[in-house]
PDB file of N, CA and C in Angstrom:
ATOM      1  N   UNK A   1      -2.302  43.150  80.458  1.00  0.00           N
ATOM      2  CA  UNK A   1      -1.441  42.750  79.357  1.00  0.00           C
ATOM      3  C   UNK A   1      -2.213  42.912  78.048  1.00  0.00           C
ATOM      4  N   UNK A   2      -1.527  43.281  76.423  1.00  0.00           N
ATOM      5  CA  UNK A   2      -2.169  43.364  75.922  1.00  0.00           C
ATOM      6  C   UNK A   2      -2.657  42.207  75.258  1.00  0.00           C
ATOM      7  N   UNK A   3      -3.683  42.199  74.401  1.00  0.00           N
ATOM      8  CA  UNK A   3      -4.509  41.084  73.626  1.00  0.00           C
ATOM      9  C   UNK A   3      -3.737  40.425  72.795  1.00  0.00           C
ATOM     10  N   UNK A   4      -3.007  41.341  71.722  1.00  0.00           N
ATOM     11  CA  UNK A   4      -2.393  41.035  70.716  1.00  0.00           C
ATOM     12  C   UNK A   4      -0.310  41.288  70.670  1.00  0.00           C
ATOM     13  N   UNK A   5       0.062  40.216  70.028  1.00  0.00           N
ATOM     14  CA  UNK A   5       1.474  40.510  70.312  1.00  0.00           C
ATOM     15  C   UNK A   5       2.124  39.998  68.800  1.00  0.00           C
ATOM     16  N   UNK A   6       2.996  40.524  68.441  1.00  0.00           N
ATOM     17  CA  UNK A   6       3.061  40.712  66.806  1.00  0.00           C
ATOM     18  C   UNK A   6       4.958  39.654  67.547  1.00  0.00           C
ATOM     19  N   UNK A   7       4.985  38.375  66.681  1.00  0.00           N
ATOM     20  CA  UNK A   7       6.642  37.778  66.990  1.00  0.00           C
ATOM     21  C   UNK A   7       7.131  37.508  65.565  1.00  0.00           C
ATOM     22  N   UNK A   8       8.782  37.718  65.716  1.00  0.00           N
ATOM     23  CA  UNK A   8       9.060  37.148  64.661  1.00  0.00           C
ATOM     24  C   UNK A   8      10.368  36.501  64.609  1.00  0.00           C
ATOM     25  N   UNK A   9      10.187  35.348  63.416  1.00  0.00           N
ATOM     26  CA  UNK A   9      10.530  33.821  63.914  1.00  0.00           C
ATOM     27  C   UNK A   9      11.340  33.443  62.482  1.00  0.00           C
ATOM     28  N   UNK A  10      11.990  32.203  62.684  1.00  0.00           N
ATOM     29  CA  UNK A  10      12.239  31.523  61.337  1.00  0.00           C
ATOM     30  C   UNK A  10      11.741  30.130  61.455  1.00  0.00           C
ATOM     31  N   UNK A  11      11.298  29.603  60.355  1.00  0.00           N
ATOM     32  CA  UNK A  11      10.891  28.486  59.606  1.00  0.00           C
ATOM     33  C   UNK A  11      12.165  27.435  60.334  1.00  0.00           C
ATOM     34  N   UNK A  12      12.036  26.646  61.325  1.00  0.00           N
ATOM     35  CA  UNK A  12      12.427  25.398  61.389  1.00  0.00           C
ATOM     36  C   UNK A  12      13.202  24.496  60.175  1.00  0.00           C
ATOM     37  N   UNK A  13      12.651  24.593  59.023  1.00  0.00           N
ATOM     38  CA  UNK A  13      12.304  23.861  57.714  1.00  0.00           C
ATOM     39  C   UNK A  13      13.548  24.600  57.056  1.00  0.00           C
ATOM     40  N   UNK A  14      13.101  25.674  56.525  1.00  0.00           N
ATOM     41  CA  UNK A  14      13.734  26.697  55.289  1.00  0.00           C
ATOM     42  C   UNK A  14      14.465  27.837  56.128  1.00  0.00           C
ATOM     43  N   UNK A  15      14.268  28.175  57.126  1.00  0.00           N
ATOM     44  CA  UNK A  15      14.596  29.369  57.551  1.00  0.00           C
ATOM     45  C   UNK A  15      14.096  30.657  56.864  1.00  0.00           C
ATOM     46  N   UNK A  16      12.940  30.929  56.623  1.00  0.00           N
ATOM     47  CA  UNK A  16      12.650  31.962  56.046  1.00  0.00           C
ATOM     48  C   UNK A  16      11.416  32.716  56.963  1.00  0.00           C
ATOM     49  N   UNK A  17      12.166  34.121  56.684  1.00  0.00           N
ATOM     50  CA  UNK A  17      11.611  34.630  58.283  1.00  0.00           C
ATOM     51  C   UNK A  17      10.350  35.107  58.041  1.00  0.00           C
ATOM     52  N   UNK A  18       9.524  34.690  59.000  1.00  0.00           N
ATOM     53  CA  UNK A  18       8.067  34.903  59.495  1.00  0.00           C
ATOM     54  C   UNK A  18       7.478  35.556  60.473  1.00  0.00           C
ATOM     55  N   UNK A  19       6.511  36.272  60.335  1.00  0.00           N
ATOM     56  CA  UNK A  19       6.012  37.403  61.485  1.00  0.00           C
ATOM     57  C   UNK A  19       4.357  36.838  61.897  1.00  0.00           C
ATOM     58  N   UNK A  20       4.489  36.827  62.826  1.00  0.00           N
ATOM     59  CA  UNK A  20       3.283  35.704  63.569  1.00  0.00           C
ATOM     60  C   UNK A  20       2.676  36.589  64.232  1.00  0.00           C
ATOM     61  N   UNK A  21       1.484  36.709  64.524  1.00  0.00           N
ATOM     62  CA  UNK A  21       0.145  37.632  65.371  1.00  0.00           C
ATOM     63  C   UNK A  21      -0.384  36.748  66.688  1.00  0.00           C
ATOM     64  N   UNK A  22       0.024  36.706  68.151  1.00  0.00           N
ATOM     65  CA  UNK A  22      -0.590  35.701  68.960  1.00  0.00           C
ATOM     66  C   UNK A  22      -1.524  36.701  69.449  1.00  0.00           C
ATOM     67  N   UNK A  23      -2.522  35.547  69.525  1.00  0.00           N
ATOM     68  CA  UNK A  23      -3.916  36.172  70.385  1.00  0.00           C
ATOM     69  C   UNK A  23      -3.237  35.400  72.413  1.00  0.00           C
ATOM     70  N   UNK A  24      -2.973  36.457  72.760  1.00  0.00           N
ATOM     71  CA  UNK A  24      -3.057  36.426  74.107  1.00  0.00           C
ATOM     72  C   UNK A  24      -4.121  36.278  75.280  1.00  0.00           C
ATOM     73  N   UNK A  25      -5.378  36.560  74.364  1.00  0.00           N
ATOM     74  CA  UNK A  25      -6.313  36.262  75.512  1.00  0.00           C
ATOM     75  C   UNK A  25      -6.812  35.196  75.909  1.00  0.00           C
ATOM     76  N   UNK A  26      -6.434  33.782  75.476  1.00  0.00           N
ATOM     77  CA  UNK A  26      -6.661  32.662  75.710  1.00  0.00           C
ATOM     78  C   UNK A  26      -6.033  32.096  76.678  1.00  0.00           C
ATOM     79  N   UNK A  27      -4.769  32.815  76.942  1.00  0.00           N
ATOM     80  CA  UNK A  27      -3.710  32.410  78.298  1.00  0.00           C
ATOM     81  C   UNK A  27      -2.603  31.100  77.462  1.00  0.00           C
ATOM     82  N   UNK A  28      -2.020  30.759  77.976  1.00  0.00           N
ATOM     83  CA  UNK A  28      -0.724  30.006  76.686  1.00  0.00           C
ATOM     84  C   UNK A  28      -1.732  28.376  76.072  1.00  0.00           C
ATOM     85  N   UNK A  29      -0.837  28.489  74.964  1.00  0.00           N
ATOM     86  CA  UNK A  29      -1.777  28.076  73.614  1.00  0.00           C
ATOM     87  C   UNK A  29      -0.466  27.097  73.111  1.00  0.00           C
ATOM     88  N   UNK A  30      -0.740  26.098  72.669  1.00  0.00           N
ATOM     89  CA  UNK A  30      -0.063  25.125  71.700  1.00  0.00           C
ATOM     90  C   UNK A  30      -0.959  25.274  69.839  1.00  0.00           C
ATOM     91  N   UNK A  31      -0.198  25.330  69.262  1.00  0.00           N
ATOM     92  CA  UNK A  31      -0.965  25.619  67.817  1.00  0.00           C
ATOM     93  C   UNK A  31       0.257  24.911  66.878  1.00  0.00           C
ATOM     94  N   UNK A  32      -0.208  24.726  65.460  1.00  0.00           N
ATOM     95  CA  UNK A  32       0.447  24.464  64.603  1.00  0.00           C
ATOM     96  C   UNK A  32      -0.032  26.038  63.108  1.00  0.00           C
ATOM     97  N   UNK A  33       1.192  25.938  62.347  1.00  0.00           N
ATOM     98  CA  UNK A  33       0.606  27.027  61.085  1.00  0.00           C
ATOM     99  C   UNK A  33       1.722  26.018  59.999  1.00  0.00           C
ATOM    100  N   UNK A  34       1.521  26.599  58.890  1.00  0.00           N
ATOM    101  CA  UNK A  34       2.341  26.506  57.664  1.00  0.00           C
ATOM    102  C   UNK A  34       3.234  27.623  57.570  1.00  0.00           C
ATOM    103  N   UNK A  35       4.134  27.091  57.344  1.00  0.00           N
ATOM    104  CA  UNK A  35       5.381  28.500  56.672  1.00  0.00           C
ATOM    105  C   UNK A  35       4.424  28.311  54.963  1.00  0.00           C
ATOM    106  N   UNK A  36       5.091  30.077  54.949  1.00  0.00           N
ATOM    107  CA  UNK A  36       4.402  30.547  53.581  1.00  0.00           C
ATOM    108  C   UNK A  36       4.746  29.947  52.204  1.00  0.00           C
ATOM    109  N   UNK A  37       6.661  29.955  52.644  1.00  0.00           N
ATOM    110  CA  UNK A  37       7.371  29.518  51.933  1.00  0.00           C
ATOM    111  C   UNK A  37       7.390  28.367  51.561  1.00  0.00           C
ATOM    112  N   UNK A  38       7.756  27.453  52.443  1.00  0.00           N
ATOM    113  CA  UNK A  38       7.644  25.920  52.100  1.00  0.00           C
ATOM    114  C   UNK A  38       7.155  25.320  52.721  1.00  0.00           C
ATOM    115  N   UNK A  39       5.653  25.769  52.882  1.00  0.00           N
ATOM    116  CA  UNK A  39       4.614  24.555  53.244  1.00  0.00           C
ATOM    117  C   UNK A  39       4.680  23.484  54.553  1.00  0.00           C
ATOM    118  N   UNK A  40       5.734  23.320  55.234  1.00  0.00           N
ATOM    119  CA  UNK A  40       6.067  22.570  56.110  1.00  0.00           C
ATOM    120  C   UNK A  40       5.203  23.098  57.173  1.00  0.00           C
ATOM    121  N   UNK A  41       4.831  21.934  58.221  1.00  0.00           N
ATOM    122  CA  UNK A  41       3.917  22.573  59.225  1.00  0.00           C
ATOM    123  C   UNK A  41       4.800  22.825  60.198  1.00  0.00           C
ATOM    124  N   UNK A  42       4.733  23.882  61.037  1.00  0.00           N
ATOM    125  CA  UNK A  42       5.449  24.971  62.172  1.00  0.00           C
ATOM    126  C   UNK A  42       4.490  24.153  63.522  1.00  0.00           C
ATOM    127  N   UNK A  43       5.468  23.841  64.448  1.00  0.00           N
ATOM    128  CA  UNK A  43       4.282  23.920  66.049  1.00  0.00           C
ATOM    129  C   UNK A  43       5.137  25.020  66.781  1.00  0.00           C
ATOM    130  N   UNK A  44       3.807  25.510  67.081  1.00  0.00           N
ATOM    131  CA  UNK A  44       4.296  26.922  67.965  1.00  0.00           C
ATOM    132  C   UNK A  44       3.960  26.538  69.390  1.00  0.00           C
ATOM    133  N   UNK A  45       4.365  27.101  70.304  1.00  0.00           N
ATOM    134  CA  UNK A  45       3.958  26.649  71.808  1.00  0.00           C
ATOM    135  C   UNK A  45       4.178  28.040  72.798  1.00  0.00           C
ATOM    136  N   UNK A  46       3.226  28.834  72.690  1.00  0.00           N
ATOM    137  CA  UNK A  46       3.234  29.896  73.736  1.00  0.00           C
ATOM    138  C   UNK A  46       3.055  30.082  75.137  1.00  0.00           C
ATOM    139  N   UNK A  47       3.777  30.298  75.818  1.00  0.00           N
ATOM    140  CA  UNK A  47       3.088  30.316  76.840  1.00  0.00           C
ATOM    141  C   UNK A  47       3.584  31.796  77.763  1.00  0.00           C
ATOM    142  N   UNK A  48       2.519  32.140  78.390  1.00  0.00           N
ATOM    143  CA  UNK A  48       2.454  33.139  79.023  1.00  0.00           C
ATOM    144  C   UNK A  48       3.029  33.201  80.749  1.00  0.00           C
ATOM    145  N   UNK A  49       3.903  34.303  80.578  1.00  0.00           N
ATOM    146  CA  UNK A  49       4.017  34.374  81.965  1.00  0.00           C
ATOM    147  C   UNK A  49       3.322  35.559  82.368  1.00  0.00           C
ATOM    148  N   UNK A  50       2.184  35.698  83.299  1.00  0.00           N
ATOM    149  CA  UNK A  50       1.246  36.946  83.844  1.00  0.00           C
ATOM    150  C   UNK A  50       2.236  37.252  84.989  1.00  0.00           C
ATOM    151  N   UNK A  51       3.143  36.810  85.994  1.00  0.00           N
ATOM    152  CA  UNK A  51       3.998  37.473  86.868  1.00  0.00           C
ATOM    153  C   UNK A  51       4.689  38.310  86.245  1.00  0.00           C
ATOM    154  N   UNK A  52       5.576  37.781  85.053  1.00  0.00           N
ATOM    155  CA  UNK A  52       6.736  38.828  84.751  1.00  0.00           C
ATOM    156  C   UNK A  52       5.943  39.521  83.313  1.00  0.00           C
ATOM    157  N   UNK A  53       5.292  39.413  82.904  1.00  0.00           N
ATOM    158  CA  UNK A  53       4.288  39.988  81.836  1.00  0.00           C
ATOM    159  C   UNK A  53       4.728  39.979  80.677  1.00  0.00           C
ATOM    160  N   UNK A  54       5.396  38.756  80.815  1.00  0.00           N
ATOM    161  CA  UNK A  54       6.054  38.046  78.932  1.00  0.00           C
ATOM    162  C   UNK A  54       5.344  37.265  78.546  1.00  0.00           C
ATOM    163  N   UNK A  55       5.487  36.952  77.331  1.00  0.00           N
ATOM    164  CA  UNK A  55       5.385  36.159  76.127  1.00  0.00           C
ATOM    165  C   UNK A  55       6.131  35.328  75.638  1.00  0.00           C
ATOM    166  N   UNK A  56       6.802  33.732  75.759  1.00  0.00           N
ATOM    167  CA  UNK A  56       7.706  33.188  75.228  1.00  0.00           C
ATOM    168  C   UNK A  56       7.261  32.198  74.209  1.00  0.00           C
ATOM    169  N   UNK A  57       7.668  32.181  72.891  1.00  0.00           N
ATOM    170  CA  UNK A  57       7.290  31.152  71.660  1.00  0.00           C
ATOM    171  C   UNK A  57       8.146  30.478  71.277  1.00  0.00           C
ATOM    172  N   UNK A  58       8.035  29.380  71.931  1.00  0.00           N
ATOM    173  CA  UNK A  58       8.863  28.114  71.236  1.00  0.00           C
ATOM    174  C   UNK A  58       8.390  27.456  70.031  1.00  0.00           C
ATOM    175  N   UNK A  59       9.209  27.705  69.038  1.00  0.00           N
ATOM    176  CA  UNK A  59       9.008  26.960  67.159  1.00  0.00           C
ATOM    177  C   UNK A  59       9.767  25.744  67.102  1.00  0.00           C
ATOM    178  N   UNK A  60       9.218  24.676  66.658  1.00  0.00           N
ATOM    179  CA  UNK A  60      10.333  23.552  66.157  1.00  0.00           C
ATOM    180  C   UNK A  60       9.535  22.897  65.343  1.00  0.00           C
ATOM    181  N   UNK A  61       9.947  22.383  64.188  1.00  0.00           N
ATOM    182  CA  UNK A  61       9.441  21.436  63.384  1.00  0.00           C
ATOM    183  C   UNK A  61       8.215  20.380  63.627  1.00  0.00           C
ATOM    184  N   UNK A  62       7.074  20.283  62.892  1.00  0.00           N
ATOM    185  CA  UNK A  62       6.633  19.474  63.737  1.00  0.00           C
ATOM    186  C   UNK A  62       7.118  17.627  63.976  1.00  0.00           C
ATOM    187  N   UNK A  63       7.841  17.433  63.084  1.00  0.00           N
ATOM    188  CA  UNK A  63       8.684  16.261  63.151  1.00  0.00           C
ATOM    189  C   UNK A  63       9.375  16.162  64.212  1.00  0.00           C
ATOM    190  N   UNK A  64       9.386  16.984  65.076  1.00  0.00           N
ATOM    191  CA  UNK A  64      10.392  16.712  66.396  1.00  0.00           C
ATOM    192  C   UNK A  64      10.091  16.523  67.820  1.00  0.00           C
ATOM    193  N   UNK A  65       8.634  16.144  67.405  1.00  0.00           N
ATOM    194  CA  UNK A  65       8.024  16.362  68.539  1.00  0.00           C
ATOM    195  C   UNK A  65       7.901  14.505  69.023  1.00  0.00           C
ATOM    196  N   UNK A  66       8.131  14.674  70.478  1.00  0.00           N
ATOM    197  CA  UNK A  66       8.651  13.390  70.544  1.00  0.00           C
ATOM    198  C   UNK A  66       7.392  12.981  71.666  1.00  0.00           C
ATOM    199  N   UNK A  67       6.635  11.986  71.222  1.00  0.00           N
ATOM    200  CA  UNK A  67       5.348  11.491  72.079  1.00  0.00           C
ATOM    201  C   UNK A  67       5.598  10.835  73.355  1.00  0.00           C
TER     202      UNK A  67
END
């Protein structure tokens, strides 16, 4: 599979669309970023499937994350 995988997404927040770079070689990854636009923090949640050789990125606000 390759290293690098180029996604693109909208802002939770603003909706303003964003193009994200995941590093795949870590195997699936939880992260947070900023939208460019309005500053709000993004949680991203990747995770990899190596059987079917996808990539799925779940975005949601980070306010929604429920402990």
């Amino acid at each position: 599979m390759k290293q690098y995988s180029e996604q693109s997404a909208s802002c939770p927040h603003c909706g303003h669309h964003i193009h994200i770079t995941l590093d795949t070689s870590g195997g699936s990854q939880e992260f947070y970023d900023d939208c460019p636009a309005c500053c709000h923090t993004i949680h991203l949640n990747m995770q990899i499937d190596e059987l079917h050789k996808t990539i799925n990125l779940f975005i949601d606000a980070d306010d929604e994350q429920i402990f």
